[in-house]
Protein backbone atom coordinates (compact mmCIF):
# COMPACT_ATOMS: atom_id res chain seq x y z
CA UNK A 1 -74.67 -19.49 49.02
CA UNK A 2 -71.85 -18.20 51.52
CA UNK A 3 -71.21 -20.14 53.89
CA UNK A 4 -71.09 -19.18 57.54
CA UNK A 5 -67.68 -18.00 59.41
CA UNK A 6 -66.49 -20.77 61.06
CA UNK A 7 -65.73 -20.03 65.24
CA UNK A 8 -62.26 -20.71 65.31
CA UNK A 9 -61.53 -18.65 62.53
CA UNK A 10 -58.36 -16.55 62.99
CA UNK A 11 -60.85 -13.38 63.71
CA UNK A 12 -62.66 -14.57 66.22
CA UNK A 13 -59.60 -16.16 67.97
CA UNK A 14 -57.69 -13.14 67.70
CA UNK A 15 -60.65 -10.82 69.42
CA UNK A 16 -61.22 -14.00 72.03
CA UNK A 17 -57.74 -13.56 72.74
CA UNK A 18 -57.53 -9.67 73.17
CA UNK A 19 -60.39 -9.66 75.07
CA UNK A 20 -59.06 -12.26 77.21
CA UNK A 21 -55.97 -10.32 77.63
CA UNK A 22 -58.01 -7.05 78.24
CA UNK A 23 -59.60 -8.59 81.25
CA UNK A 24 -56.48 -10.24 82.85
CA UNK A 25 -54.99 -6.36 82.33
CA UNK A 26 -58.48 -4.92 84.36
CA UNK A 27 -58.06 -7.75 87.20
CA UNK A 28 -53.78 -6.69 87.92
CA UNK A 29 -54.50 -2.89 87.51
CA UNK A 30 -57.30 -3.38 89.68
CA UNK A 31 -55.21 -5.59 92.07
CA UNK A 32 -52.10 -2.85 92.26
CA UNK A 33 -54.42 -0.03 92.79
CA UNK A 34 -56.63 -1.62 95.98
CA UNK A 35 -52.64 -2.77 96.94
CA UNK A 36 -51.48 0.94 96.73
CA UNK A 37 -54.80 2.14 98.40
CA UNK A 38 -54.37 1.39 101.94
CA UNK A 39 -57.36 2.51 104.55
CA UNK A 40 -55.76 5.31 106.94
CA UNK A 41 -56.83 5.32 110.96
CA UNK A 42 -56.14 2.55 113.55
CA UNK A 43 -56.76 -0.76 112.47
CA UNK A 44 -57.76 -3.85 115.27
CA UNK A 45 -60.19 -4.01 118.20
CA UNK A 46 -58.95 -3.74 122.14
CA UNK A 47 -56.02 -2.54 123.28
CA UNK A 48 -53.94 -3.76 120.28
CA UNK A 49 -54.41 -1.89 116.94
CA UNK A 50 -52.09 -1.16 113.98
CA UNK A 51 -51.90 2.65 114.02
CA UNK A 52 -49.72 3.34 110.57
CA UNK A 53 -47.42 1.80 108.44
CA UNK A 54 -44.78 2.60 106.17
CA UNK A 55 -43.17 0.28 103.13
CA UNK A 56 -39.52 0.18 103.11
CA UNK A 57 -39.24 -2.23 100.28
CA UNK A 58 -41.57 -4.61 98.46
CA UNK A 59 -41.06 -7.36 101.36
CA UNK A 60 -39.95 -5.06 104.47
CA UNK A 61 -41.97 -2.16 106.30
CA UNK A 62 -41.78 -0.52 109.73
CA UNK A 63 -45.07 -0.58 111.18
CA UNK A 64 -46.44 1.79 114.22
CA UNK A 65 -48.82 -0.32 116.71
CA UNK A 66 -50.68 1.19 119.47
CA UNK A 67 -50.62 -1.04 122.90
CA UNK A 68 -53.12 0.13 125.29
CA UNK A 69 -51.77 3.77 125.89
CA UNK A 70 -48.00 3.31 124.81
CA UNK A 71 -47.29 3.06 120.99
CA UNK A 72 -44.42 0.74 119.88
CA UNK A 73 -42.09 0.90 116.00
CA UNK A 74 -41.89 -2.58 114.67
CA UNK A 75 -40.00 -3.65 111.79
CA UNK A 76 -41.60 -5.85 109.34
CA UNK A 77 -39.19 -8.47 106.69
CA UNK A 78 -38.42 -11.49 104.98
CA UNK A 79 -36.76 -12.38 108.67
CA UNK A 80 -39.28 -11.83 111.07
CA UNK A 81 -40.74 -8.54 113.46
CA UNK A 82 -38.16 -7.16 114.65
CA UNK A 83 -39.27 -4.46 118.07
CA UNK A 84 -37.41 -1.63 117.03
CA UNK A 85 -37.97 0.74 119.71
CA UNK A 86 -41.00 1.89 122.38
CA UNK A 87 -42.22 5.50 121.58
CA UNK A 88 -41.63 7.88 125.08
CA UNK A 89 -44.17 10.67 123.27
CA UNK A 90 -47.05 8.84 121.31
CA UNK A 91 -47.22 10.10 117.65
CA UNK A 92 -50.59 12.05 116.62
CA UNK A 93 -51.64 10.11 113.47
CA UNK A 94 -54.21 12.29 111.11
CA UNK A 95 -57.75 11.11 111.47
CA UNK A 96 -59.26 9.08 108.14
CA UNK A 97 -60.85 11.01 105.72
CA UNK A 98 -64.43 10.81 104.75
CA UNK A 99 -63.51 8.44 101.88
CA UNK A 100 -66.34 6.11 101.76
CA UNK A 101 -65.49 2.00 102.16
CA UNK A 102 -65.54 0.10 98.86
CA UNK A 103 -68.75 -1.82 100.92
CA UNK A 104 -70.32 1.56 101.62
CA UNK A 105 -69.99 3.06 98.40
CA UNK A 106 -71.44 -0.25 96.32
CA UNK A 107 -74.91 0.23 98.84
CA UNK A 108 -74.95 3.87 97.96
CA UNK A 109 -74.87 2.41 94.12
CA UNK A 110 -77.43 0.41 94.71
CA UNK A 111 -80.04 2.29 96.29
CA UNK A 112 -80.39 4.05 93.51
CA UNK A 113 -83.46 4.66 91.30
CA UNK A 114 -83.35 2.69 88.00
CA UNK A 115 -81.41 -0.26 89.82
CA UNK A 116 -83.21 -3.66 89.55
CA UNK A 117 -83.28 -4.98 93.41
């Protein structure tokens, strides 16, 4: 009679370990790419909101901020904010595209037909 492969053979380690390795690889790609994708429009409530932002390096960014009617350049780093200089004629920032919210999109998934809920 054979006898039964044992569970820490050096198979069954080796495809434990790639698949552990294959999930750690989905969770950074995953990671970089909701990093990269930034939403677009005027983030914050009242009269303060963070209109757009641009990275300079991986620690430093310049950041436009809307205050009341008046928008304002900041500079973001490793130092501090840093006002860099009051705008005199407000920048026209594109509106957001239709680009569904990750929130949105995972209700649209579920409402549909064949989905156990």
């Amino acid at each position: 009679m054979a006898q039964p492969a044992s569970p820490l053979s050096v198979g069954s380690l080796t495809q434990l370990s790639l698949s552990l390795l294959a999930i750690v690889a989905l969770i950074v790609a995953v990671s970089w790419a909701l990093k990269r994708l930034k939403m677009a429009g005027p983030r914050g409530r009242g009269e303060i909101a963070v209109v757009d932002e641009l990275a300079l390096g991986p620690r430093e960014r310049i950041v436009l901020l809307r205050v009341g009617e008046s928008q304002l350049l900041v500079g973001i780093g490793a130092g501090g904010v840093v006002g860099l200089t009051p705008l005199v004629t407000p920048i026209a920032v594109k509106a957001a595209s239709n680009t569904p919210v990750f929130a949105d999109r995972l209700r649209e998934l579920m409402k549909r037909p064949g989905n156990p809920s």
